[in-house]
C-alpha atoms as a PDB file:
ATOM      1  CA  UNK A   1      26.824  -1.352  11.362  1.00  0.00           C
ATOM      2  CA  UNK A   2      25.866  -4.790   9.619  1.00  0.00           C
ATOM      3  CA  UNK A   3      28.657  -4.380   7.542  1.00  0.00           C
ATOM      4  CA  UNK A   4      31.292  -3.440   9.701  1.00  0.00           C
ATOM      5  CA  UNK A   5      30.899  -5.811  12.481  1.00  0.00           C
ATOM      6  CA  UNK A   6      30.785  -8.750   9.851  1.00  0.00           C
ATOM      7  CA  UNK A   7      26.687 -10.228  10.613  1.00  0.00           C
ATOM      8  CA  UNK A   8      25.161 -11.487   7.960  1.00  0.00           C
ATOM      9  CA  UNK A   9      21.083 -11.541   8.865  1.00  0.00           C
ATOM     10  CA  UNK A  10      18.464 -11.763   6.135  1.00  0.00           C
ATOM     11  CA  UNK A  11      17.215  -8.320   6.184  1.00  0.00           C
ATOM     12  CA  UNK A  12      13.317  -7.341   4.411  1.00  0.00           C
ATOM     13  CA  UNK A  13      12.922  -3.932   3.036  1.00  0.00           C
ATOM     14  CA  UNK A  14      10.064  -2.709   3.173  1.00  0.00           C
ATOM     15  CA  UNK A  15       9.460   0.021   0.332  1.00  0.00           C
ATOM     16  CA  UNK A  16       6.605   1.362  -1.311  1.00  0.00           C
ATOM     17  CA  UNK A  17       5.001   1.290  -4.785  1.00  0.00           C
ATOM     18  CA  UNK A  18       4.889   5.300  -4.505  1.00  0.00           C
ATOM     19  CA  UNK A  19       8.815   5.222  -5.666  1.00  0.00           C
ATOM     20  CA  UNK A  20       7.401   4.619  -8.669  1.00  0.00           C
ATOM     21  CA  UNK A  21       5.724   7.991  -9.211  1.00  0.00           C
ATOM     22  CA  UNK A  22       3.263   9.001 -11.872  1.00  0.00           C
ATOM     23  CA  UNK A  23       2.477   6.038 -14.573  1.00  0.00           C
ATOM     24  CA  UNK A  24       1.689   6.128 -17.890  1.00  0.00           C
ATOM     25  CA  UNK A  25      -1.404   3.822 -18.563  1.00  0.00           C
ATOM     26  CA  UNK A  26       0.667   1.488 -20.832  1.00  0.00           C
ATOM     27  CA  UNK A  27       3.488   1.093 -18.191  1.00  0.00           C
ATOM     28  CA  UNK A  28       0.141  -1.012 -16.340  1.00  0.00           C
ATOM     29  CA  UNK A  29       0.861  -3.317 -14.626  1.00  0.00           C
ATOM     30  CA  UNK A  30       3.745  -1.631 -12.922  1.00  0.00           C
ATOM     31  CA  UNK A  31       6.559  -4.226 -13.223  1.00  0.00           C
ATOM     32  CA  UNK A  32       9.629  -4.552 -10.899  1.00  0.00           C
ATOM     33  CA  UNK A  33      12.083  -3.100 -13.741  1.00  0.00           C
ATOM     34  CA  UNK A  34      10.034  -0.477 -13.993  1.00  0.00           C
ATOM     35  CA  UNK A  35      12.327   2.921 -13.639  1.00  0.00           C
ATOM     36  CA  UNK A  36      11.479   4.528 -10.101  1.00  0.00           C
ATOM     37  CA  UNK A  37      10.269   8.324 -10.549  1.00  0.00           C
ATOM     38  CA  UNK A  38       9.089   9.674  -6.721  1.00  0.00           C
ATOM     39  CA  UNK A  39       6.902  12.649  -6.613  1.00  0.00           C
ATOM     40  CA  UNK A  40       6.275  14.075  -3.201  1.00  0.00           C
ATOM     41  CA  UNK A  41       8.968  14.012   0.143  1.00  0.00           C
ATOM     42  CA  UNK A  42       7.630  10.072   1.574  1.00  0.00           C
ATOM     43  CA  UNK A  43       7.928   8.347  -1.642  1.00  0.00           C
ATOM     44  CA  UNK A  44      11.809  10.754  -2.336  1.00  0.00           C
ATOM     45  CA  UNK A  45      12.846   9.020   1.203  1.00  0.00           C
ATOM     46  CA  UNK A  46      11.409   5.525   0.322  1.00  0.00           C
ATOM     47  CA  UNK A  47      13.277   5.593  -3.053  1.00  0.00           C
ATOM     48  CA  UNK A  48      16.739   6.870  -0.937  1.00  0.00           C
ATOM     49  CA  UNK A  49      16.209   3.589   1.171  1.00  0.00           C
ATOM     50  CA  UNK A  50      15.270   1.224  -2.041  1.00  0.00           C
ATOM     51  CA  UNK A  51      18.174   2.765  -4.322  1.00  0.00           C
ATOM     52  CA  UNK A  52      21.155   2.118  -1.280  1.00  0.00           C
ATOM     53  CA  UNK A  53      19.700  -0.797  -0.207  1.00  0.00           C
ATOM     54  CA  UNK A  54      20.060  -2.499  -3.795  1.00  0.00           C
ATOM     55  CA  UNK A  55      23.531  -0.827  -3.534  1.00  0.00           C
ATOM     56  CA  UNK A  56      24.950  -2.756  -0.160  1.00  0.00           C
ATOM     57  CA  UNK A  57      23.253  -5.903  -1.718  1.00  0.00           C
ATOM     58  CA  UNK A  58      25.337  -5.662  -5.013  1.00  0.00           C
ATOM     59  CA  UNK A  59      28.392  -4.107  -3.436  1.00  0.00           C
ATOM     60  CA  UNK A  60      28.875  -5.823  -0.163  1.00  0.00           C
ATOM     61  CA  UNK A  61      26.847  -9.181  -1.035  1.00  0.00           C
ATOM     62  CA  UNK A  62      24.620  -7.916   2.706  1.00  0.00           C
ATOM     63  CA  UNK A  63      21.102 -10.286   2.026  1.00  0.00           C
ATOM     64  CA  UNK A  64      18.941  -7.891   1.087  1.00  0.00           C
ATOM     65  CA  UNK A  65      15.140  -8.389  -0.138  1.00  0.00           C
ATOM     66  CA  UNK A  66      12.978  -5.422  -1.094  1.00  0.00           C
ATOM     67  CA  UNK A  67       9.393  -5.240  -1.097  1.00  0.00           C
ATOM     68  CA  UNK A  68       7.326  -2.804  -2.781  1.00  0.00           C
ATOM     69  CA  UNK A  69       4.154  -2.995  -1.143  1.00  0.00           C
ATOM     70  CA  UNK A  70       0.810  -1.769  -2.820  1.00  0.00           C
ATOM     71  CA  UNK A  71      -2.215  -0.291  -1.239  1.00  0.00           C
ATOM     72  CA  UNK A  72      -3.447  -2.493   2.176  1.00  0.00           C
ATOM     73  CA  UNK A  73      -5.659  -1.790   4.844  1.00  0.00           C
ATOM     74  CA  UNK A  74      -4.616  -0.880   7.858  1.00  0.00           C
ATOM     75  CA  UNK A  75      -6.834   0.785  10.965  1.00  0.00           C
ATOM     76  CA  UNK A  76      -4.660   2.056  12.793  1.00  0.00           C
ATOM     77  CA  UNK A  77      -2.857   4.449  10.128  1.00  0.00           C
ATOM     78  CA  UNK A  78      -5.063   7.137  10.254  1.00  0.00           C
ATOM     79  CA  UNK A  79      -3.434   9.078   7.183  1.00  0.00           C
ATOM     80  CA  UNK A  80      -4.134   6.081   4.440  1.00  0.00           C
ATOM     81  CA  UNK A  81      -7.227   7.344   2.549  1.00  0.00           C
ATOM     82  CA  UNK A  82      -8.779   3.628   3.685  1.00  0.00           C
ATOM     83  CA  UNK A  83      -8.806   3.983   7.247  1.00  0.00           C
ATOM     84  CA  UNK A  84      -9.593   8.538   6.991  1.00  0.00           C
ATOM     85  CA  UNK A  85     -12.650   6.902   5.094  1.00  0.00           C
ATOM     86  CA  UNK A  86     -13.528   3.999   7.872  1.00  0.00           C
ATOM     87  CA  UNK A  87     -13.171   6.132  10.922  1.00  0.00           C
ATOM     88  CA  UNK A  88     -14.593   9.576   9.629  1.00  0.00           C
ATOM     89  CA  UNK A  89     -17.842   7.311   9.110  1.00  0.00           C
ATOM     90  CA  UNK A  90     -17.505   5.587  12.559  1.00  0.00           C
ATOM     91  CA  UNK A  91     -17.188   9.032  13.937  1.00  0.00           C
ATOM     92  CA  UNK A  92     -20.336  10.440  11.884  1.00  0.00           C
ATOM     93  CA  UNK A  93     -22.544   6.529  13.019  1.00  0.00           C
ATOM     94  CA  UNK A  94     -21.495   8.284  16.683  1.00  0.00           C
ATOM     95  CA  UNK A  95     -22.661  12.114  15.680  1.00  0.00           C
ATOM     96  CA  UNK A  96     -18.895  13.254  16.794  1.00  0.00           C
ATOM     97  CA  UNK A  97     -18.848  14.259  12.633  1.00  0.00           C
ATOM     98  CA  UNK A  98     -21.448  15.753  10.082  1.00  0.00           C
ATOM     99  CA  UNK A  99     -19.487  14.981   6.732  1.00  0.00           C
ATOM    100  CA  UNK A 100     -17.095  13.036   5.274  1.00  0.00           C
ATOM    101  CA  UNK A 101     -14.138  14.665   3.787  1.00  0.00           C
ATOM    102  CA  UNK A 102     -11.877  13.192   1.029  1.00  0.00           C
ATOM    103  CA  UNK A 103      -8.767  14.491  -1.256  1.00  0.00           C
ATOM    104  CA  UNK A 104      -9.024  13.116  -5.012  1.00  0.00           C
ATOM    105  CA  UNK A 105     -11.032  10.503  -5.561  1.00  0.00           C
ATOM    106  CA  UNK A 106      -9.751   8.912  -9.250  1.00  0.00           C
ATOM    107  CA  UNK A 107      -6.733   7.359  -8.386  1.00  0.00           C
ATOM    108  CA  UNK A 108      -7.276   3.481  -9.326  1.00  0.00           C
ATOM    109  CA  UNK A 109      -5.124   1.116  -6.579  1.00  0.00           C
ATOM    110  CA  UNK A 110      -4.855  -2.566  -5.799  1.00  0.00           C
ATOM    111  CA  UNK A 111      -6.141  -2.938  -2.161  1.00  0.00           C
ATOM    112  CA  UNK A 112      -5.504  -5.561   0.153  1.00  0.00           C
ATOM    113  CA  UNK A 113      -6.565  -6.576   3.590  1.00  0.00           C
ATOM    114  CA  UNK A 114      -2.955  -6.298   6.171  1.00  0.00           C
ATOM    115  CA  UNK A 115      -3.237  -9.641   6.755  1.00  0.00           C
ATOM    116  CA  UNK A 116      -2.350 -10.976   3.353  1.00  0.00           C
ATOM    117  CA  UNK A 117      -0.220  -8.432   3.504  1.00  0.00           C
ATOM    118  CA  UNK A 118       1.618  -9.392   6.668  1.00  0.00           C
ATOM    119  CA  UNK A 119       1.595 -12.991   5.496  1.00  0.00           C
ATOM    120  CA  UNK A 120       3.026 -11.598   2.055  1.00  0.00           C
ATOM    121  CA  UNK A 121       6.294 -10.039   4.266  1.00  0.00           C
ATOM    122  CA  UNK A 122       6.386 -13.283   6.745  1.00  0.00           C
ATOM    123  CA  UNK A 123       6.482 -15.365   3.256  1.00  0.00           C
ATOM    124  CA  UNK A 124       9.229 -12.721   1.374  1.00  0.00           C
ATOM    125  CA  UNK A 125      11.766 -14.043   4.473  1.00  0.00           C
ATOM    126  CA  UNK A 126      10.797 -17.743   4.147  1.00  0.00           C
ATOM    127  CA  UNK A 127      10.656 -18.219   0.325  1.00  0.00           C
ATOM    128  CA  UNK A 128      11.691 -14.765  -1.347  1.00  0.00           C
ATOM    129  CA  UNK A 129      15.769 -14.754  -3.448  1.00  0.00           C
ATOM    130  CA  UNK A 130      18.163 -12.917  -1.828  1.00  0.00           C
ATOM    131  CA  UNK A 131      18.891  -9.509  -3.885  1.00  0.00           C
ATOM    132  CA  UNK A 132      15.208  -9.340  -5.883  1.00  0.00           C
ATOM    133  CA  UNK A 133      12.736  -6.856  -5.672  1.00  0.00           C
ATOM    134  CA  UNK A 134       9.420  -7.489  -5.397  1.00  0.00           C
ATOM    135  CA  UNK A 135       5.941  -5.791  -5.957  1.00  0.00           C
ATOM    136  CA  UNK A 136       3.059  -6.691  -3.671  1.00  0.00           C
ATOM    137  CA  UNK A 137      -0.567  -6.077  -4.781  1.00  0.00           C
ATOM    138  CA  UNK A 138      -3.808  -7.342  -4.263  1.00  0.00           C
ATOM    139  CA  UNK A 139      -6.134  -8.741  -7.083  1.00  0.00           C
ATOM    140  CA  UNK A 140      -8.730  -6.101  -6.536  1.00  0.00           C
ATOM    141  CA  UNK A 141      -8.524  -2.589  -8.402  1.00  0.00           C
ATOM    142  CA  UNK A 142     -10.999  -0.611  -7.696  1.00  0.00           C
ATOM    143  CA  UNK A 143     -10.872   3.387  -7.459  1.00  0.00           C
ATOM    144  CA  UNK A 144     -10.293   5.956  -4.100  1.00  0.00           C
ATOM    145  CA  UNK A 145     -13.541   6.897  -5.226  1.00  0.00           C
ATOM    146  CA  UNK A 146     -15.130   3.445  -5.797  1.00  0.00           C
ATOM    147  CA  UNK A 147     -13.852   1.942  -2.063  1.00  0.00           C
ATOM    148  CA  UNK A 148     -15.446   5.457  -0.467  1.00  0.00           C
ATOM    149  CA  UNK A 149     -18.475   4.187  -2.387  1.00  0.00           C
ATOM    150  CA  UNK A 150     -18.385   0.588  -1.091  1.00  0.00           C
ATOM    151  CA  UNK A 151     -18.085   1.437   2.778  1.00  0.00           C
ATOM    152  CA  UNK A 152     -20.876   4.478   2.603  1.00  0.00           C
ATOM    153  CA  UNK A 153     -22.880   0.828   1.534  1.00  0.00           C
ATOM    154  CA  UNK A 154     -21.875  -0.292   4.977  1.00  0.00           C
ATOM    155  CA  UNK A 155     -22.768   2.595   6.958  1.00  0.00           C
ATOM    156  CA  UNK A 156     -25.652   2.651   9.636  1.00  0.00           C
ATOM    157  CA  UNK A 157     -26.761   5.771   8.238  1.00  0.00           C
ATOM    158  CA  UNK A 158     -26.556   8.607   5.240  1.00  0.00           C
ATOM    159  CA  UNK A 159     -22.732   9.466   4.798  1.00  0.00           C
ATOM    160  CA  UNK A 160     -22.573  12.701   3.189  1.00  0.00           C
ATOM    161  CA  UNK A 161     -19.390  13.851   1.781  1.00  0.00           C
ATOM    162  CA  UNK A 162     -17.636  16.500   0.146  1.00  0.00           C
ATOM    163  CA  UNK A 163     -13.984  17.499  -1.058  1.00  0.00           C
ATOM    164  CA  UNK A 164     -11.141  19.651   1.101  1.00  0.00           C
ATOM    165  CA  UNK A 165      -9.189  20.814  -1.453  1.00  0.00           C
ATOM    166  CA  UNK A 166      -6.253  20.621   1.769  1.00  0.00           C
ATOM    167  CA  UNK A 167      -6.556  17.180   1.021  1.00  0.00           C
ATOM    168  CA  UNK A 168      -4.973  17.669  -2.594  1.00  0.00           C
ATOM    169  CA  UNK A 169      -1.769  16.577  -3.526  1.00  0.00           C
ATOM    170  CA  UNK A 170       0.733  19.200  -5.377  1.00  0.00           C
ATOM    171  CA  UNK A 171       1.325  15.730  -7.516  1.00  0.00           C
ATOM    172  CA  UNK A 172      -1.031  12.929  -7.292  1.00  0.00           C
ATOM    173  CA  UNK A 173       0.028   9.379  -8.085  1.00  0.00           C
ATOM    174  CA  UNK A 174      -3.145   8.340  -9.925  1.00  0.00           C
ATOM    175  CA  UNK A 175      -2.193   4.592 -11.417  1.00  0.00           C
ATOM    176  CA  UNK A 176      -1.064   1.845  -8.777  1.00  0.00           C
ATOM    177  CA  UNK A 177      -1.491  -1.357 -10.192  1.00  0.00           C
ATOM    178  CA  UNK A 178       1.100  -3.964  -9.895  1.00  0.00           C
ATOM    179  CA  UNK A 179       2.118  -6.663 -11.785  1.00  0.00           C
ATOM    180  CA  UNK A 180       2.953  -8.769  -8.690  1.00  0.00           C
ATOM    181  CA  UNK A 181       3.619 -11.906 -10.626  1.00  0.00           C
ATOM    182  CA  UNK A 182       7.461 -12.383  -9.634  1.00  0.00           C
ATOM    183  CA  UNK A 183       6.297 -12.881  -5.988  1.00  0.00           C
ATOM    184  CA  UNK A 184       3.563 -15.378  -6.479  1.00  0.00           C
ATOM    185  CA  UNK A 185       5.624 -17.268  -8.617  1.00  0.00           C
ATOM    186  CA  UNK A 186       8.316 -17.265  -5.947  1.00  0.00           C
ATOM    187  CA  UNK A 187       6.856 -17.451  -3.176  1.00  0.00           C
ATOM    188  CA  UNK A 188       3.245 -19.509  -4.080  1.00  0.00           C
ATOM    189  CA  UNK A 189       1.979 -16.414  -1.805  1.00  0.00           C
ATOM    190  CA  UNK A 190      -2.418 -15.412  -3.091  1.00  0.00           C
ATOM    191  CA  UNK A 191      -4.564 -13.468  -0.848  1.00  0.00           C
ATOM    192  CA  UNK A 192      -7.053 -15.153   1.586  1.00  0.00           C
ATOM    193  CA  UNK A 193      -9.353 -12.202   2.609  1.00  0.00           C
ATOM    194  CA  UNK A 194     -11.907 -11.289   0.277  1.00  0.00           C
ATOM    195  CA  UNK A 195     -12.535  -7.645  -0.197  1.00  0.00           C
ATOM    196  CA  UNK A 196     -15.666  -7.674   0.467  1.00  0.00           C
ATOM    197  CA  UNK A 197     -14.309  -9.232   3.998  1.00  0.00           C
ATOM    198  CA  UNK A 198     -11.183  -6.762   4.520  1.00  0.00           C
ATOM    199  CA  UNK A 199     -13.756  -3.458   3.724  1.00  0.00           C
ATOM    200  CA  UNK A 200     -16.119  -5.046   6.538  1.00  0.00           C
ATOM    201  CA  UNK A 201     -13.430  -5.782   8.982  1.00  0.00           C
ATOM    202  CA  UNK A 202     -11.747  -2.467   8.482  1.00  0.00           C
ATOM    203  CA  UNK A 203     -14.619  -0.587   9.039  1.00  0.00           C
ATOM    204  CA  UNK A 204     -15.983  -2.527  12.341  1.00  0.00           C
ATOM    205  CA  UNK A 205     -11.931  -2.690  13.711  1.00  0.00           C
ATOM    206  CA  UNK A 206     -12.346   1.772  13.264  1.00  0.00           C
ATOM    207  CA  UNK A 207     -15.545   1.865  14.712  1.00  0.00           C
ATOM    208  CA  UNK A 208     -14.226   0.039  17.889  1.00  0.00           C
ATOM    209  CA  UNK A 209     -11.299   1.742  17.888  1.00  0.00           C
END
């Protein structure tokens, strides 16, 4: 439609750092040029969007700015492992929930809190280059395992968990570290919210909720 009726607006795409698939631990940091490989249907339909919008924005000069966004918190998407964690243990502070559930713990992520990353997609209009693609990450890595760990800390009482193997991936992306250099450099974009802050705030923002 953009193209045909001849409008030229700045368009943002927002993709996902799950087009790039399963990582070898040397490929760590994940760089931008780093070959996409997706490995389950969301991160197949994220990689269709990426790979055609690079293709308008080389073939039809449309302004065009991809984002691959790492791991952020978020309370009100109940299906990132973050906020399944935050709310089961609201609902088990309330006694609406005995234990805590999980899928695979060991996959290592950058987290950040949503407003960095909101400020990180407000910035990517402002300051980002027309046609790049950039990876957006946090500068804490810490484990699905290790954040489960660090809100049971915050908890008001015992959080007992255990796995449902439902929960399991076919194919698990277990390495999501990005090398999110090409953004800061270009955009002079650093998160504000500590983790320790975002884990807190998550957890009190599911609890209300």
């Amino acid at each position: 439609v953009i193209r045909i009726n001849k409008i030229n607006p700045l368009i943002i795409i927002c993709s996902t750092s799950e087009v790039y698939g399963k990582i070898n631990k040397k490929d760590v940091p994940i760089k931008e040029t780093k070959n996409i490989g997706p490995v389950n249907p969301y991160s197949a339909s994220k990689a269709f969007q990426d790979l055609l919008s690079q293709i308008y924005s080389e073939c039809y000069g449309i302004k065009i700015i991809i984002t691959r966004m790492f791991s952020y918190t978020n309370a009100r998407k109940n299906y990132l492992f973050q906020t399944s964690f935050a709310k089961q243990i609201a609902d088990i502070e309330k006694g609406k929930k005995k234990i805590l559930t999980h899928g695979n713990l060991n996959s290592v992520r950058n987290i950040i809190d949503i407003n960095d990353a909101m400020e990180a997609y407000w910035l990517t209009a402002k300051k980002g280059r027309i046609g790049e693609i950039y990876n957006i990450g946090g500068k804490k890595v810490i484990s699905v395992g290790g954040y489960l760990k660090e809100l049971k800390k915050l908890s008001s009482v015992r959080i007992k968990s255990k796995i449902d193997k439902k929960l399991l991936r076919p194919i698990d992306v277990t390495l999501q570290i990005a090398d999110a250099r090409k953004f800061i450099r270009d955009t002079n974009w650093s998160p504000k919210i500590s983790f320790k802050e975002s884990i807190k705030k998550l957890l009190e923002e599911c609890r209300k909720r």
